[in-house]
Protein backbone atom coordinates (compact mmCIF):
# COMPACT_ATOMS: atom_id res chain seq x y z
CA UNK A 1 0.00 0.00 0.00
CA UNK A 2 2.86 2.35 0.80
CA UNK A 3 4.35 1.84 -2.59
CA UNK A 4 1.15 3.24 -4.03
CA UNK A 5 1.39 6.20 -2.11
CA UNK A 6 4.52 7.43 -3.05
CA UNK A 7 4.04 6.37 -6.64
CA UNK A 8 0.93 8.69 -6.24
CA UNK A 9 2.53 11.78 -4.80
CA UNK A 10 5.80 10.57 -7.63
CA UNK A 11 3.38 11.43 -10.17
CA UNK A 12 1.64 14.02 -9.19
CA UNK A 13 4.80 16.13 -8.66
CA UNK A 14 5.92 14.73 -11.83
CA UNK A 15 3.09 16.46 -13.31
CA UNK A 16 3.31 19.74 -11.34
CA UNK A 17 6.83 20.03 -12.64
CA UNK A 18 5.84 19.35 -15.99
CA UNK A 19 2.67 22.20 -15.62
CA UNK A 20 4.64 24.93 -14.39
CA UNK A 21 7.31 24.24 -17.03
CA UNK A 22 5.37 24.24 -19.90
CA UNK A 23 3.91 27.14 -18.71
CA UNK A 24 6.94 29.19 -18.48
CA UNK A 25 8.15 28.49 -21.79
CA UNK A 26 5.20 29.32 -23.26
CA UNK A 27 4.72 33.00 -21.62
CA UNK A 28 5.72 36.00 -23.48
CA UNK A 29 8.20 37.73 -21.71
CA UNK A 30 10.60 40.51 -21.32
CA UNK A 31 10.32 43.36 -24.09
CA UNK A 32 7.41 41.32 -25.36
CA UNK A 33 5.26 41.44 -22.49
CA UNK A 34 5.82 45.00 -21.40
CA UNK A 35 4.85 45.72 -24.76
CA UNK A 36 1.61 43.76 -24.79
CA UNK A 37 2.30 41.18 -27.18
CA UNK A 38 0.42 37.59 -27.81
CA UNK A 39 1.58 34.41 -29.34
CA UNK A 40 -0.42 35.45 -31.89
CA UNK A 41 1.55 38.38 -32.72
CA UNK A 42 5.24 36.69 -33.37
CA UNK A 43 4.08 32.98 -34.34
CA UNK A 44 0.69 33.74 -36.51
CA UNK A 45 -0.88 31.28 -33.40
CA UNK A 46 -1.80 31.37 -29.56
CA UNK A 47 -0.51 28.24 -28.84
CA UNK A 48 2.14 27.85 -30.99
CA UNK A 49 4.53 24.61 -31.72
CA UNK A 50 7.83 26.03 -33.07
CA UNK A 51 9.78 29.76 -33.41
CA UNK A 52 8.28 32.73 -34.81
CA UNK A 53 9.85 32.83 -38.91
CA UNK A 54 12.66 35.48 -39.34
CA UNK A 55 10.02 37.49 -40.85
CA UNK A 56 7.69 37.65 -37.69
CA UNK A 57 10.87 39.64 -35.97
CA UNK A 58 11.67 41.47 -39.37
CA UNK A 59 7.79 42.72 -39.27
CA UNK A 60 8.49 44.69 -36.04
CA UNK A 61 12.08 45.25 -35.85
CA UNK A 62 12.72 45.44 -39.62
CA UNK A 63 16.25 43.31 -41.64
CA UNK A 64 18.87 45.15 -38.82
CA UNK A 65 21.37 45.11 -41.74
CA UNK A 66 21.93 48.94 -42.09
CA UNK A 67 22.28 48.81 -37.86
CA UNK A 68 25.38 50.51 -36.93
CA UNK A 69 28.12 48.89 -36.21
CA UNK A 70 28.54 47.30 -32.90
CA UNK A 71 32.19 47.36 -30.65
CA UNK A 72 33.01 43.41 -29.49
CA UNK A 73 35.35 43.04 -26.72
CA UNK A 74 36.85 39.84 -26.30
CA UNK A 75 37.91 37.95 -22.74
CA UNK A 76 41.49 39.38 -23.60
CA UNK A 77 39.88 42.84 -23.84
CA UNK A 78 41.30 43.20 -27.47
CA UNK A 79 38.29 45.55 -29.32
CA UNK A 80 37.00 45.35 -32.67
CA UNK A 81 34.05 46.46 -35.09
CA UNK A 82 31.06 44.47 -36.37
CA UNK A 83 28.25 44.50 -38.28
CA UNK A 84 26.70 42.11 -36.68
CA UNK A 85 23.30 41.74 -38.25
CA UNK A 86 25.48 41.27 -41.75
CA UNK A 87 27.20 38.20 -40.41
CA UNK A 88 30.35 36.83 -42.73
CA UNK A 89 29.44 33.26 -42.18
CA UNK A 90 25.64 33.82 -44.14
CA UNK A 91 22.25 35.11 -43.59
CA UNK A 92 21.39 34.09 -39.95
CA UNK A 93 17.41 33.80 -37.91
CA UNK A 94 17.47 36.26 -35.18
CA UNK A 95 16.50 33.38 -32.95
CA UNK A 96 20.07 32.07 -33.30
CA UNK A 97 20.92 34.98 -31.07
CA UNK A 98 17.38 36.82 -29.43
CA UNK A 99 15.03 34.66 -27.89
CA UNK A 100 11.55 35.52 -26.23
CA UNK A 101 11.04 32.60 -24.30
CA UNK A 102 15.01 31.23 -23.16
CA UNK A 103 18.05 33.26 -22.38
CA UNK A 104 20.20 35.04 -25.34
CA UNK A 105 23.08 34.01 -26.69
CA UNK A 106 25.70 35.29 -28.84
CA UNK A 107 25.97 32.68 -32.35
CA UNK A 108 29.36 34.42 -33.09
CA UNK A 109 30.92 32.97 -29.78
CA UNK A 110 30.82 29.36 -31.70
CA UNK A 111 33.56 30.20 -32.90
CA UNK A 112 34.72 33.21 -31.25
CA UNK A 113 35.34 34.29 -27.55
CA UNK A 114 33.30 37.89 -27.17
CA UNK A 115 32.02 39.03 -23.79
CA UNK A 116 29.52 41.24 -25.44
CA UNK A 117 25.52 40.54 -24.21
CA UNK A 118 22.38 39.57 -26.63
CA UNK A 119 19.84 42.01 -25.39
C-alpha cells in the first residue's frame, strides 16, 4: 500500500513540474510582455509549436542590416568592429541569437570568444 502512495505523490509532482514548465516556456516575456504582445503576434498562433519565422521579428524590428556597427570586446579585452546583423558566415534567424522565451546568446561565440551581451 505504501508503494502506491509514493508512486501517487511521484506522479503528481511529476506532473506539477511538468505544468509549471510548460507554462513558463510558453509566456511572453521581457520586451514582449511590457509591450503587450500575444503568441499570436510573433508565431501567426496562440498556442504555438515552433519559433516565430525570421520574418515575424523582421515585421516589427525590420532586416537590422543597415544597424550601426557594434564594438566586441573579447575575454582578452582586445576591441574590434562588427556589423553584426550582416554576419560573414551567411544570412542568420534572429532566434540564433534573441530569444523571447530562453536566455540570449551570442551565435558568433561558436567560434569566437566575445564578452559582449544579446539584449
Amino acid at each position: 500500500m505504501r508503494k502506491f502512495a509514493h508512486l501517487g505523490v511521484g506522479l503528481t509532482l511529476i506532473f506539477v513540474v511538468t505544468l509549471t514548465y510548460a507554462a513558463s516556456k510558453n509566456e511572453v516575456s521581457g520586451k514582449h510582455k511590457e509591450n503587450s504582445l500575444e503568441c499570436a503576434d510573433c508565431h501567426g498562433v496562440n498556442e504555438p509549436a515552433a519559433a516565430a519565422e525570421p520574418e515575424a521579428c523582421i515585421q516589427c524590428h525590420g532586416d537590422m542590416l543597415d544597424a550601426e556597427a557594434v564594438i566586441f570586446v573579447d575575454k582578452k579585452g582586445k576591441q574590434t568592429e562588427h556589423y553584426v546583423h550582416d554576419s560573414h558566415e551567411a544570412p542568420i534567424a534572429c532566434t540564433e541569437c534573441h530569444a523571447a522565451h530562453k536566455p540570449t546568446r551570442l551565435y558568433c561565440n561558436k567560434c569566437h570568444d566575445f564578452t559582449n551581451k544579446v539584449p
